[in-house]
PDB file of N, CA and C in Angstrom:
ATOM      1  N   UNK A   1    -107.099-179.382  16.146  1.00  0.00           N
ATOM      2  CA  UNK A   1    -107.969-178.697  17.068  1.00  0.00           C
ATOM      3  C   UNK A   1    -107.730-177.197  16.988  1.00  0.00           C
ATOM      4  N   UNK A   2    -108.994-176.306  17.493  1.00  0.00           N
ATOM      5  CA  UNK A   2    -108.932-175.040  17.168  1.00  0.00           C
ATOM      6  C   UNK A   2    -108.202-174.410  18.393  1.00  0.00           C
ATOM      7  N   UNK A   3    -107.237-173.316  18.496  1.00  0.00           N
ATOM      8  CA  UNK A   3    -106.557-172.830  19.501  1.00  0.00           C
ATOM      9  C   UNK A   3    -107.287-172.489  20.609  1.00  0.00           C
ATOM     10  N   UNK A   4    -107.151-172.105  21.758  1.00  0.00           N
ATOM     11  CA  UNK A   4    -107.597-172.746  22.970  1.00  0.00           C
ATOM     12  C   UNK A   4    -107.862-170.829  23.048  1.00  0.00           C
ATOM     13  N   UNK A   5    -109.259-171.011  24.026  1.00  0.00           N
ATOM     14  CA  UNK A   5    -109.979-169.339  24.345  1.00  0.00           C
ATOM     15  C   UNK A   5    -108.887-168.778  24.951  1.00  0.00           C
ATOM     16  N   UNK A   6    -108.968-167.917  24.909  1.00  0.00           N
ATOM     17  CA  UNK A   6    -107.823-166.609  26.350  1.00  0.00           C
ATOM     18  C   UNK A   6    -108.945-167.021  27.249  1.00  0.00           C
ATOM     19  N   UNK A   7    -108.434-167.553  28.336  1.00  0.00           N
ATOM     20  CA  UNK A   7    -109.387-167.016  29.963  1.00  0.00           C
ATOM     21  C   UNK A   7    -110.262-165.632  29.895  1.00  0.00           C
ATOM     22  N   UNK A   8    -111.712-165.655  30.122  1.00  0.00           N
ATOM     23  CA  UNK A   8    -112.396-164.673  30.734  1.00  0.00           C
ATOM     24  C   UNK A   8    -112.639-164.043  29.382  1.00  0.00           C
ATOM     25  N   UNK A   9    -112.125-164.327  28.312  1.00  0.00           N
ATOM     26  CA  UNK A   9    -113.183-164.223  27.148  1.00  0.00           C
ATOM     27  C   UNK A   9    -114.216-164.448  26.489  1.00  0.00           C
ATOM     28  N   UNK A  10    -115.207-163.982  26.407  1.00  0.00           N
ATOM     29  CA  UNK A  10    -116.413-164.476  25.800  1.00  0.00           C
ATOM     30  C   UNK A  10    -116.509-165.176  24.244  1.00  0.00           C
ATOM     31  N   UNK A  11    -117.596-166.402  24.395  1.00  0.00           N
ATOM     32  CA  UNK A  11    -117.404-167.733  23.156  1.00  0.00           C
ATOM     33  C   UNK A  11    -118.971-166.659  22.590  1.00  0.00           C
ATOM     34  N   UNK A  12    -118.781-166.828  21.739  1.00  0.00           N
ATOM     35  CA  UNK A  12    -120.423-166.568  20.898  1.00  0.00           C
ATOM     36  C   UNK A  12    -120.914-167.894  21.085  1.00  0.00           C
ATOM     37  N   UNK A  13    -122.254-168.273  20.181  1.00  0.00           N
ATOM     38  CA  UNK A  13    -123.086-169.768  20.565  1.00  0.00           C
ATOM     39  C   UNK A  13    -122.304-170.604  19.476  1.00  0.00           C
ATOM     40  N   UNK A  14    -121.784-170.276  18.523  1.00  0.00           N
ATOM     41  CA  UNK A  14    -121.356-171.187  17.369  1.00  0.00           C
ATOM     42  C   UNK A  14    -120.131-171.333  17.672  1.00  0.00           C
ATOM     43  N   UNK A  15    -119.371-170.717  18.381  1.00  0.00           N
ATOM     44  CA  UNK A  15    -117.827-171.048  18.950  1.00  0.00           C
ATOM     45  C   UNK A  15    -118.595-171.812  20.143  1.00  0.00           C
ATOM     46  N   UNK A  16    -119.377-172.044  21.493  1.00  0.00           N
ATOM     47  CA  UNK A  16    -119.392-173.002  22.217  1.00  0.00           C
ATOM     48  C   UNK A  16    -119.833-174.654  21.685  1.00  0.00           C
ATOM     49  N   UNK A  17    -121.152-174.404  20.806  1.00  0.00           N
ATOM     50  CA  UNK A  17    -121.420-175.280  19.815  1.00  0.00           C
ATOM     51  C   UNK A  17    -120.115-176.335  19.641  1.00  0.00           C
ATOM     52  N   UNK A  18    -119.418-175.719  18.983  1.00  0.00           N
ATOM     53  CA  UNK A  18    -118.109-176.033  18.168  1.00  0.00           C
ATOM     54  C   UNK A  18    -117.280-177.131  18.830  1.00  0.00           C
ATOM     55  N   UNK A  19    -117.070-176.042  20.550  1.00  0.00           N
ATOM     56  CA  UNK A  19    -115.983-176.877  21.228  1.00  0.00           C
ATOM     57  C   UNK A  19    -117.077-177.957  21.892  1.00  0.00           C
ATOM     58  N   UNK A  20    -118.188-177.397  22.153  1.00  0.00           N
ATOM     59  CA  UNK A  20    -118.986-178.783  22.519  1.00  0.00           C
ATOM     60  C   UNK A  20    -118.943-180.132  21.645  1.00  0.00           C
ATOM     61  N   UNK A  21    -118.878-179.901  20.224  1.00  0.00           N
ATOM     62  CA  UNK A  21    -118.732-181.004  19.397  1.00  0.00           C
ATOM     63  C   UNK A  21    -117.442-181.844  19.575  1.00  0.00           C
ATOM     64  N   UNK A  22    -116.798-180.491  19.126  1.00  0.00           N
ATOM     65  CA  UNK A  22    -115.178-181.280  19.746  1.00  0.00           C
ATOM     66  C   UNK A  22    -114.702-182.116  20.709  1.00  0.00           C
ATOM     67  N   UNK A  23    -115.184-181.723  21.785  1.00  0.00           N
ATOM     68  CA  UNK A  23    -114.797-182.428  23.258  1.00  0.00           C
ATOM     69  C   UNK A  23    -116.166-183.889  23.088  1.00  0.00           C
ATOM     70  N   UNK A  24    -117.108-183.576  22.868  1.00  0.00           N
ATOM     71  CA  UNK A  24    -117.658-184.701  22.410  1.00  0.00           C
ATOM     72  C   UNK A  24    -117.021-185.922  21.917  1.00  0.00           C
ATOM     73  N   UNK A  25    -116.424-185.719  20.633  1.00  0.00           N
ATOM     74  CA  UNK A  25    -115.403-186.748  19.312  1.00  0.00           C
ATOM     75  C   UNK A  25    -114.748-186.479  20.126  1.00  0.00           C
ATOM     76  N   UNK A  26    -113.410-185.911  20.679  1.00  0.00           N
ATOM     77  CA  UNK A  26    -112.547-185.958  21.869  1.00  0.00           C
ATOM     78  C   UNK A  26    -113.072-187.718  22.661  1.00  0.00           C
ATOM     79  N   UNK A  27    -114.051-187.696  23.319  1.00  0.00           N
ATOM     80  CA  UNK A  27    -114.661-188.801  24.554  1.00  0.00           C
ATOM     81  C   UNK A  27    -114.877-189.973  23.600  1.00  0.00           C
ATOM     82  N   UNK A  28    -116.094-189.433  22.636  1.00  0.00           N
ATOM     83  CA  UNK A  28    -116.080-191.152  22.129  1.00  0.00           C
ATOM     84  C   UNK A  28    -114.916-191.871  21.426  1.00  0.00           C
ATOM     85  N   UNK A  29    -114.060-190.993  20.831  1.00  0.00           N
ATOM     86  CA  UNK A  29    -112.868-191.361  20.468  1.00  0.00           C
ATOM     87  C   UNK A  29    -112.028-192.232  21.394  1.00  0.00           C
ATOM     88  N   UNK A  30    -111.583-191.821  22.313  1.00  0.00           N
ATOM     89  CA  UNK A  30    -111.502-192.090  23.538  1.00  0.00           C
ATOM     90  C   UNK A  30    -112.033-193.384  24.285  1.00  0.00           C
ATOM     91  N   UNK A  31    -113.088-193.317  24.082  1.00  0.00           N
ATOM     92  CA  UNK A  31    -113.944-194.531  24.921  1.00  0.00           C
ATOM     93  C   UNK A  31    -114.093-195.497  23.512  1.00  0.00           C
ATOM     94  N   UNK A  32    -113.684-195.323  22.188  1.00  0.00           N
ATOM     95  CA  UNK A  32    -113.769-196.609  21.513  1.00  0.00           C
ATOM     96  C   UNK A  32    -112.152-197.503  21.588  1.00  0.00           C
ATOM     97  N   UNK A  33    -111.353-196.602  21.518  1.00  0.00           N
ATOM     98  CA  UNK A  33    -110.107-196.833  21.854  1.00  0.00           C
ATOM     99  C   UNK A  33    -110.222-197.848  23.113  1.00  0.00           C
ATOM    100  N   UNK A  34    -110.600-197.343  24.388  1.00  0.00           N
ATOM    101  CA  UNK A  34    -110.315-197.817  25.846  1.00  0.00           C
ATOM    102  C   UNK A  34    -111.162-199.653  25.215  1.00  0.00           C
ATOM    103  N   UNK A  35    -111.998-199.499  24.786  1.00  0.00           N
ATOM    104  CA  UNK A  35    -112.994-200.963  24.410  1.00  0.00           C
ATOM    105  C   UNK A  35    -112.294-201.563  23.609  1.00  0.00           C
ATOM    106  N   UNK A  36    -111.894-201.264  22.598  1.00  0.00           N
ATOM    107  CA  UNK A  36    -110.653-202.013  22.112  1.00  0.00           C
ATOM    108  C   UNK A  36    -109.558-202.521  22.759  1.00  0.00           C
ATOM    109  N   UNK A  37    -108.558-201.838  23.293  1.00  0.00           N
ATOM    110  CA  UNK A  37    -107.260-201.564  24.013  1.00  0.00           C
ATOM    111  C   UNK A  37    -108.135-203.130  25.410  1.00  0.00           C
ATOM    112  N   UNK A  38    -109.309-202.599  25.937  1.00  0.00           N
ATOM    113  CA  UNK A  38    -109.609-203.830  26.952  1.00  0.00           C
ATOM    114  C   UNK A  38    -109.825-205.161  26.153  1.00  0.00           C
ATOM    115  N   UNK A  39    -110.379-205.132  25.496  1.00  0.00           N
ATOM    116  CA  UNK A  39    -111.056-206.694  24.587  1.00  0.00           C
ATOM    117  C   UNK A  39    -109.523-207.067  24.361  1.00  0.00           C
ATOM    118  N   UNK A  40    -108.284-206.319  23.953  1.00  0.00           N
ATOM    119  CA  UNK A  40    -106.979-207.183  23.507  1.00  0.00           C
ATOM    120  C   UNK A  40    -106.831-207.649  24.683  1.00  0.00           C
ATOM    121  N   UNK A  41    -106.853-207.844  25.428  1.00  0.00           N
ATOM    122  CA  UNK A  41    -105.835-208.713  26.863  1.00  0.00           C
ATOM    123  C   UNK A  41    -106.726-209.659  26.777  1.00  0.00           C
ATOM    124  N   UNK A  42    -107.961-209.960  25.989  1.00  0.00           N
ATOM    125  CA  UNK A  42    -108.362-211.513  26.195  1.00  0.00           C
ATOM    126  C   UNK A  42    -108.970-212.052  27.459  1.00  0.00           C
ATOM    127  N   UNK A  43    -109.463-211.356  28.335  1.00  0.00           N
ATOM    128  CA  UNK A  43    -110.392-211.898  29.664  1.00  0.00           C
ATOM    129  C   UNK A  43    -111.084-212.157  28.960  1.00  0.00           C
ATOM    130  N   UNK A  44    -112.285-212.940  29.540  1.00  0.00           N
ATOM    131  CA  UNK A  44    -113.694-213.687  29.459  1.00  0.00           C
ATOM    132  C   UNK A  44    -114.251-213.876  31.003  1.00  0.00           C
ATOM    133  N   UNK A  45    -115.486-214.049  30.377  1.00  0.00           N
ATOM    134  CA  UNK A  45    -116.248-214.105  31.661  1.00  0.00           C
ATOM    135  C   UNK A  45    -116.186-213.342  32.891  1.00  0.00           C
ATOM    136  N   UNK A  46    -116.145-214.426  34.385  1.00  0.00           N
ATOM    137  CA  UNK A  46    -115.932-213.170  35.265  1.00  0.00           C
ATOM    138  C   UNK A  46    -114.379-212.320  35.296  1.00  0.00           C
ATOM    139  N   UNK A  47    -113.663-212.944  34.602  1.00  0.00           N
ATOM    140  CA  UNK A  47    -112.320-212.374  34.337  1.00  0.00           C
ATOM    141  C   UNK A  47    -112.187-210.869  33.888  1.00  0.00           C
ATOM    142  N   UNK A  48    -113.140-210.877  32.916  1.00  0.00           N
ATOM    143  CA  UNK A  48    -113.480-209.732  31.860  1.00  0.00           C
ATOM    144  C   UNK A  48    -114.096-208.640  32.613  1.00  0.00           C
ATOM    145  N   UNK A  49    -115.320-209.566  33.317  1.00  0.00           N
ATOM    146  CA  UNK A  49    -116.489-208.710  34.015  1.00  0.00           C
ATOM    147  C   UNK A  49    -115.532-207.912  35.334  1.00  0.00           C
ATOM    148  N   UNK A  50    -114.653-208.715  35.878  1.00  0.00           N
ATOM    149  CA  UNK A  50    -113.531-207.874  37.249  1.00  0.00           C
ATOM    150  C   UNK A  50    -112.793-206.646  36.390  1.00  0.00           C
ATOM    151  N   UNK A  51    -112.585-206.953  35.267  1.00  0.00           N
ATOM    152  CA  UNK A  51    -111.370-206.385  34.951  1.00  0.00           C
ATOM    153  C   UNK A  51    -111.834-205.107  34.464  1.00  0.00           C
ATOM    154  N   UNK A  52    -113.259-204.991  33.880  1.00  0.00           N
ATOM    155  CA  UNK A  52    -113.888-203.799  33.350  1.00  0.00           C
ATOM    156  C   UNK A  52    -114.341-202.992  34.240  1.00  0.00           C
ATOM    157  N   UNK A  53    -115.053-203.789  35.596  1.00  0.00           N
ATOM    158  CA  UNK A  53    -114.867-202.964  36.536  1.00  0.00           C
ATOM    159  C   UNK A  53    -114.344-202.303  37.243  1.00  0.00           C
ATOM    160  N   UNK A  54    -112.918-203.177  37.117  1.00  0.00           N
ATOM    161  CA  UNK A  54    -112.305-202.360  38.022  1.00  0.00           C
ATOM    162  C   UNK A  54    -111.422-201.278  37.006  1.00  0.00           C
ATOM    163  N   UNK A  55    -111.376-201.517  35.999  1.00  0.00           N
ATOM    164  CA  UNK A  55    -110.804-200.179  34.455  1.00  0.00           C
ATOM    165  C   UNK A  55    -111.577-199.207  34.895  1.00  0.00           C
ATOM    166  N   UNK A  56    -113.028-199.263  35.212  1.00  0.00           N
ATOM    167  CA  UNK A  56    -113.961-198.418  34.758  1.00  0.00           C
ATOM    168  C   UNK A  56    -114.104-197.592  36.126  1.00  0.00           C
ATOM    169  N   UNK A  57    -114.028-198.141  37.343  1.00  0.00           N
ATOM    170  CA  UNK A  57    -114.036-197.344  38.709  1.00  0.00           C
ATOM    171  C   UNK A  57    -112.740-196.422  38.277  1.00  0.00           C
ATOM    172  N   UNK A  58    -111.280-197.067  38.069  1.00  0.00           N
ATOM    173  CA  UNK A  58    -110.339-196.015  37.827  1.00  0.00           C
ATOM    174  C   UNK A  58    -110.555-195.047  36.903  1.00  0.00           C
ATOM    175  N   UNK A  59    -110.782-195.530  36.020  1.00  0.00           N
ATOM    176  CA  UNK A  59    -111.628-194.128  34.992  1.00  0.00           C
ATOM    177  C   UNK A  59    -112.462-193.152  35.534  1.00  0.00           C
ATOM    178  N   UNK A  60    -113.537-193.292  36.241  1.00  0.00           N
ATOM    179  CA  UNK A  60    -114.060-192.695  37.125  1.00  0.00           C
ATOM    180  C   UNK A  60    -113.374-191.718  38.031  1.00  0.00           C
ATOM    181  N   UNK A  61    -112.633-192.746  38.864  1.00  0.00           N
ATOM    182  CA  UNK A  61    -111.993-191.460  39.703  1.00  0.00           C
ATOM    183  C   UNK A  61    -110.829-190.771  38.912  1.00  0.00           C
ATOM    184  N   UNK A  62    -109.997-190.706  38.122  1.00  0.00           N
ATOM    185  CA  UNK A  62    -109.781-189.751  37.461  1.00  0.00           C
ATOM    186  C   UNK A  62    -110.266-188.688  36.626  1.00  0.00           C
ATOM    187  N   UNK A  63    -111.797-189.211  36.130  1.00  0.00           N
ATOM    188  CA  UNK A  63    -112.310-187.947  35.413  1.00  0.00           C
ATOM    189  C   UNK A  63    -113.210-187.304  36.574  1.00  0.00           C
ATOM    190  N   UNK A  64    -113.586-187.862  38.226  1.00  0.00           N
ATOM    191  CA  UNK A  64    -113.760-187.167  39.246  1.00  0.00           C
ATOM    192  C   UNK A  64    -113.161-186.155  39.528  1.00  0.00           C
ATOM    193  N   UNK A  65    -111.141-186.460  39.324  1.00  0.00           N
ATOM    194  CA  UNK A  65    -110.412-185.851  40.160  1.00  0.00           C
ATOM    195  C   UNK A  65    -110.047-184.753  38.977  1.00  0.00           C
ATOM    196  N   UNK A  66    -109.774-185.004  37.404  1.00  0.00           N
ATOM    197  CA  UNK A  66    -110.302-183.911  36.588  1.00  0.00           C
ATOM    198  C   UNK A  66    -111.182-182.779  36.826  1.00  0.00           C
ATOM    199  N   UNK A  67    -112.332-182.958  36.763  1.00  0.00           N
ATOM    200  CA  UNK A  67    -113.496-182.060  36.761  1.00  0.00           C
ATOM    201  C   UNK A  67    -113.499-181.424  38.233  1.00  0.00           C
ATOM    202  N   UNK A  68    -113.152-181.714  39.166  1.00  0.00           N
ATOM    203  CA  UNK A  68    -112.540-181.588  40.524  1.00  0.00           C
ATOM    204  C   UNK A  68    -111.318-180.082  40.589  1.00  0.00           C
ATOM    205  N   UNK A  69    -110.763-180.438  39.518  1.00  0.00           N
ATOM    206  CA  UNK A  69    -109.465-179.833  39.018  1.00  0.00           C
ATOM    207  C   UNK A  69    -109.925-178.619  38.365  1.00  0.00           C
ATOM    208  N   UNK A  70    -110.548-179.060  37.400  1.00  0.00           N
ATOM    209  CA  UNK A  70    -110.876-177.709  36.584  1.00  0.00           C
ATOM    210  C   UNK A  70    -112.181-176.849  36.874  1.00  0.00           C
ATOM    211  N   UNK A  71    -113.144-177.451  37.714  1.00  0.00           N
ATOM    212  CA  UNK A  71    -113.893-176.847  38.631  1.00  0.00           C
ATOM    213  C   UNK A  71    -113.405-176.269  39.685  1.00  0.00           C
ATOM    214  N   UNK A  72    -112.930-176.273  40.162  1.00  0.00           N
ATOM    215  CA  UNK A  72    -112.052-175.433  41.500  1.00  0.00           C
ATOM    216  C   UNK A  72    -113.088-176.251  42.617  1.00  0.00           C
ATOM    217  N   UNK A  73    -113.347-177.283  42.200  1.00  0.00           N
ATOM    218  CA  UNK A  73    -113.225-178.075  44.190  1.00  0.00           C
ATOM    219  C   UNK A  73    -114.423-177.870  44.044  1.00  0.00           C
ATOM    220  N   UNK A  74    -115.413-178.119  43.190  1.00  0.00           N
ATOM    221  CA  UNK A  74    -116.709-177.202  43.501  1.00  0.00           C
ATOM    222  C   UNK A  74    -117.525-178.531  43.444  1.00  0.00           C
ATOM    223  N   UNK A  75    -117.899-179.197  45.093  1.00  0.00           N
ATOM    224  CA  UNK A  75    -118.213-180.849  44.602  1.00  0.00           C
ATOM    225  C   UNK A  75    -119.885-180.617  45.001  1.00  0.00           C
ATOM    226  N   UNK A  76    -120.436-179.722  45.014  1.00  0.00           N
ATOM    227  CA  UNK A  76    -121.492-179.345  45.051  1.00  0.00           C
ATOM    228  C   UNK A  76    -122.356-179.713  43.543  1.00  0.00           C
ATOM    229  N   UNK A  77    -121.916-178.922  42.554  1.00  0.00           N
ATOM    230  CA  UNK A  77    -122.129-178.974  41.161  1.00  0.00           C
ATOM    231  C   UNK A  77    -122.015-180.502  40.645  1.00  0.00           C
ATOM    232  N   UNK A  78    -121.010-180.753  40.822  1.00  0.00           N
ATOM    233  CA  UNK A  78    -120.277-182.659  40.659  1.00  0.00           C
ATOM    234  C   UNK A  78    -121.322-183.355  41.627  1.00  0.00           C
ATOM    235  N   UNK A  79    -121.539-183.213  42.820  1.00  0.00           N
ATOM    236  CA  UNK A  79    -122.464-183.852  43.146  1.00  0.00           C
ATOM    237  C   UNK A  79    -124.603-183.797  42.084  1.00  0.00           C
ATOM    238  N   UNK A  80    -125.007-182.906  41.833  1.00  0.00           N
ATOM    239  CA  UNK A  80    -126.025-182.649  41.370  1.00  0.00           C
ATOM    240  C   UNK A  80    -125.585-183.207  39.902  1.00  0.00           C
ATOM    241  N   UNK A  81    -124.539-183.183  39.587  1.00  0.00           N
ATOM    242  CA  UNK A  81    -124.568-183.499  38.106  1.00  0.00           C
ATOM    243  C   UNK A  81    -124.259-185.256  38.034  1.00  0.00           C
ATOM    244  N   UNK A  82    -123.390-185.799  38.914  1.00  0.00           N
ATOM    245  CA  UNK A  82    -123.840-187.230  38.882  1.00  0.00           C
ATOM    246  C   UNK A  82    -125.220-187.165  39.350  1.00  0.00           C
ATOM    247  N   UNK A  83    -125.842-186.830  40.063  1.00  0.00           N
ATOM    248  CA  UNK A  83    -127.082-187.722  40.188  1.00  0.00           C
ATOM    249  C   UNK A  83    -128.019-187.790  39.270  1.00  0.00           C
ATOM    250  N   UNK A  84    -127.886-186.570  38.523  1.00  0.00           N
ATOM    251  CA  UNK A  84    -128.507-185.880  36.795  1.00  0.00           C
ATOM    252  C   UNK A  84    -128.117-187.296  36.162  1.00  0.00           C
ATOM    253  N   UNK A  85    -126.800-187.814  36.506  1.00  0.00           N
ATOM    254  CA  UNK A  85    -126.316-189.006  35.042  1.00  0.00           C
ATOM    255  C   UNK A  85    -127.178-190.371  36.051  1.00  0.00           C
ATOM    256  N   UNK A  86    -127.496-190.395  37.250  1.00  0.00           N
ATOM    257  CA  UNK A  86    -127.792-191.874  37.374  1.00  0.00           C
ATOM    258  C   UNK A  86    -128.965-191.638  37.239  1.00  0.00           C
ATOM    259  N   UNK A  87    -129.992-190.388  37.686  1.00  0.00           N
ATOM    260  CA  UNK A  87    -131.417-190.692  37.106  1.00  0.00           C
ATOM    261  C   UNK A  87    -131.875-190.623  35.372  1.00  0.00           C
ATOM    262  N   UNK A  88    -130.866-190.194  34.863  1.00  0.00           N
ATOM    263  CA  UNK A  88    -130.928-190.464  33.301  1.00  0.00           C
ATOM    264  C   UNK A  88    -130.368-191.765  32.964  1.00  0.00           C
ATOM    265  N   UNK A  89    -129.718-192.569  33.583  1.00  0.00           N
ATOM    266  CA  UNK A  89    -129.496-193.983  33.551  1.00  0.00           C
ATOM    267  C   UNK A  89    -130.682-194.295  33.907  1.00  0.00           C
ATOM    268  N   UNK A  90    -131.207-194.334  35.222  1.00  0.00           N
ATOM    269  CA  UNK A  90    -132.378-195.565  35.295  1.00  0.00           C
ATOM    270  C   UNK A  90    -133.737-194.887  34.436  1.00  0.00           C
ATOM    271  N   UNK A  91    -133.656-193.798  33.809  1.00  0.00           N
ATOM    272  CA  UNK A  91    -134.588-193.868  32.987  1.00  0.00           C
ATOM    273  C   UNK A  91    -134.330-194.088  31.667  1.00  0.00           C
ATOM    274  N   UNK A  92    -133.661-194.369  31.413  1.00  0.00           N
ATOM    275  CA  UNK A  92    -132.834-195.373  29.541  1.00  0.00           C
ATOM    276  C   UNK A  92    -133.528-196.767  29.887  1.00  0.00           C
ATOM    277  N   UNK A  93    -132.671-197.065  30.986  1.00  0.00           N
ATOM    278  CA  UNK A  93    -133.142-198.632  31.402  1.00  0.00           C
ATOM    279  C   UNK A  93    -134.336-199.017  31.701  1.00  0.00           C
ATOM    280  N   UNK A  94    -135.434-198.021  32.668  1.00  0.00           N
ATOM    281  CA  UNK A  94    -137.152-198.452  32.082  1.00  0.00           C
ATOM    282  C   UNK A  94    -137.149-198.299  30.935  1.00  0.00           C
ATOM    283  N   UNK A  95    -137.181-197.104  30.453  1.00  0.00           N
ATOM    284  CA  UNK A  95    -137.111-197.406  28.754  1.00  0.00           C
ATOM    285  C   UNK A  95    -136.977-198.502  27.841  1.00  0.00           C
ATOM    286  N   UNK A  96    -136.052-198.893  28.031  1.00  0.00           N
ATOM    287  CA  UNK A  96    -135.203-200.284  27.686  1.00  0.00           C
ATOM    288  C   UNK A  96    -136.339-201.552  28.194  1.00  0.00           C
ATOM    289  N   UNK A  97    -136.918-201.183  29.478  1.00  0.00           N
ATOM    290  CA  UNK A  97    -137.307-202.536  29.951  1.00  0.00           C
ATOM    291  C   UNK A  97    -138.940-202.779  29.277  1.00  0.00           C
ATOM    292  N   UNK A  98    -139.408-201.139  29.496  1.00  0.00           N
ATOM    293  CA  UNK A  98    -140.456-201.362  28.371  1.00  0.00           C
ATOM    294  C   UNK A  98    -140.610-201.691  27.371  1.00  0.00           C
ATOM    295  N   UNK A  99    -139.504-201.093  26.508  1.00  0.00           N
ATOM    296  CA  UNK A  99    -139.705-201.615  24.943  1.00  0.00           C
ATOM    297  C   UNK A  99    -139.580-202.699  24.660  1.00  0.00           C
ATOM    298  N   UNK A 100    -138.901-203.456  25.733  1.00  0.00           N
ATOM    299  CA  UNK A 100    -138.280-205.190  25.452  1.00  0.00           C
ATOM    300  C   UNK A 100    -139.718-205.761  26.027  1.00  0.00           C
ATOM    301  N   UNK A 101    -140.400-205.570  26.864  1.00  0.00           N
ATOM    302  CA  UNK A 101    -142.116-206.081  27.537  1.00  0.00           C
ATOM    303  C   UNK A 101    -142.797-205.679  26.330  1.00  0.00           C
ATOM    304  N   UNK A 102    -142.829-205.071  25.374  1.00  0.00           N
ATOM    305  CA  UNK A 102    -143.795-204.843  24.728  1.00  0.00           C
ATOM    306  C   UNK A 102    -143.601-205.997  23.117  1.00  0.00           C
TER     307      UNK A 102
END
C-alpha cells in the first residue's frame, strides 16, 4: 500500500481515484475472506441463516462505530448515507424482480 496523506493535504483526482480503488480491494478482499472463514464452521439451514445474521449485525456495528470514529460523531451524514444504501438496495431488488417477471 501507498504511504498514508499528511492530514490537511490536498489529493489531486488520480491520487483520490487511487485510494478509492484501494480501499475498494481492501473490502472485497475482506468480505471474500469473512464468506469463506463463515461457510468453514459448517452451519446449514436455519443454523447458517442465525449465524450470518447475527456475523453480519456485528459487522455492522463495528463499521458503524468505525465511520463514527473517523467522522468525528457526525451521525447526521451516517444517517443520510445509510438510507442512500437501503434505497439503492430496494432498487437492485425491483430490478431483480423485474428482470426475473420478464
Amino acid at each position: 500500500m501507498q504511504t498514508q496523506q499528511k492530514r490537511g493535504s490536498k489529493m489531486n483526482k488520480a491520487e483520490a481515484e487511487f485510494i478509492k480503488n484501494e480501499a475498494e480491494l481492501v473490502v472485497r478482499e475482506n468480505c471474500s475472506r469473512l464468506i469463506k472463514t463463515l461457510s468453514e464452521f459448517g452451519y446449514s439451514g436455519d443454523q447458517c441463516d442465525a449465524f450470518v445474521q447475527i456475523a453480519s449485525s456485528h459487522l455492522l456495528g463495528g463499521s458503524l462505530d468505525l465511520w463514527l470514529e473517523v467522522h468525528g460523531g457526525d451521525t447526521d451524514t451516517l444517517g443520510r448515507f445509510v438510507c442512500a444504501r437501503i434505497e439503492a438496495k430496494k432498487k437492485r431488488d425491483a430490478a431483480e424482480k423485474r428482470r426475473k417477471s420478464h
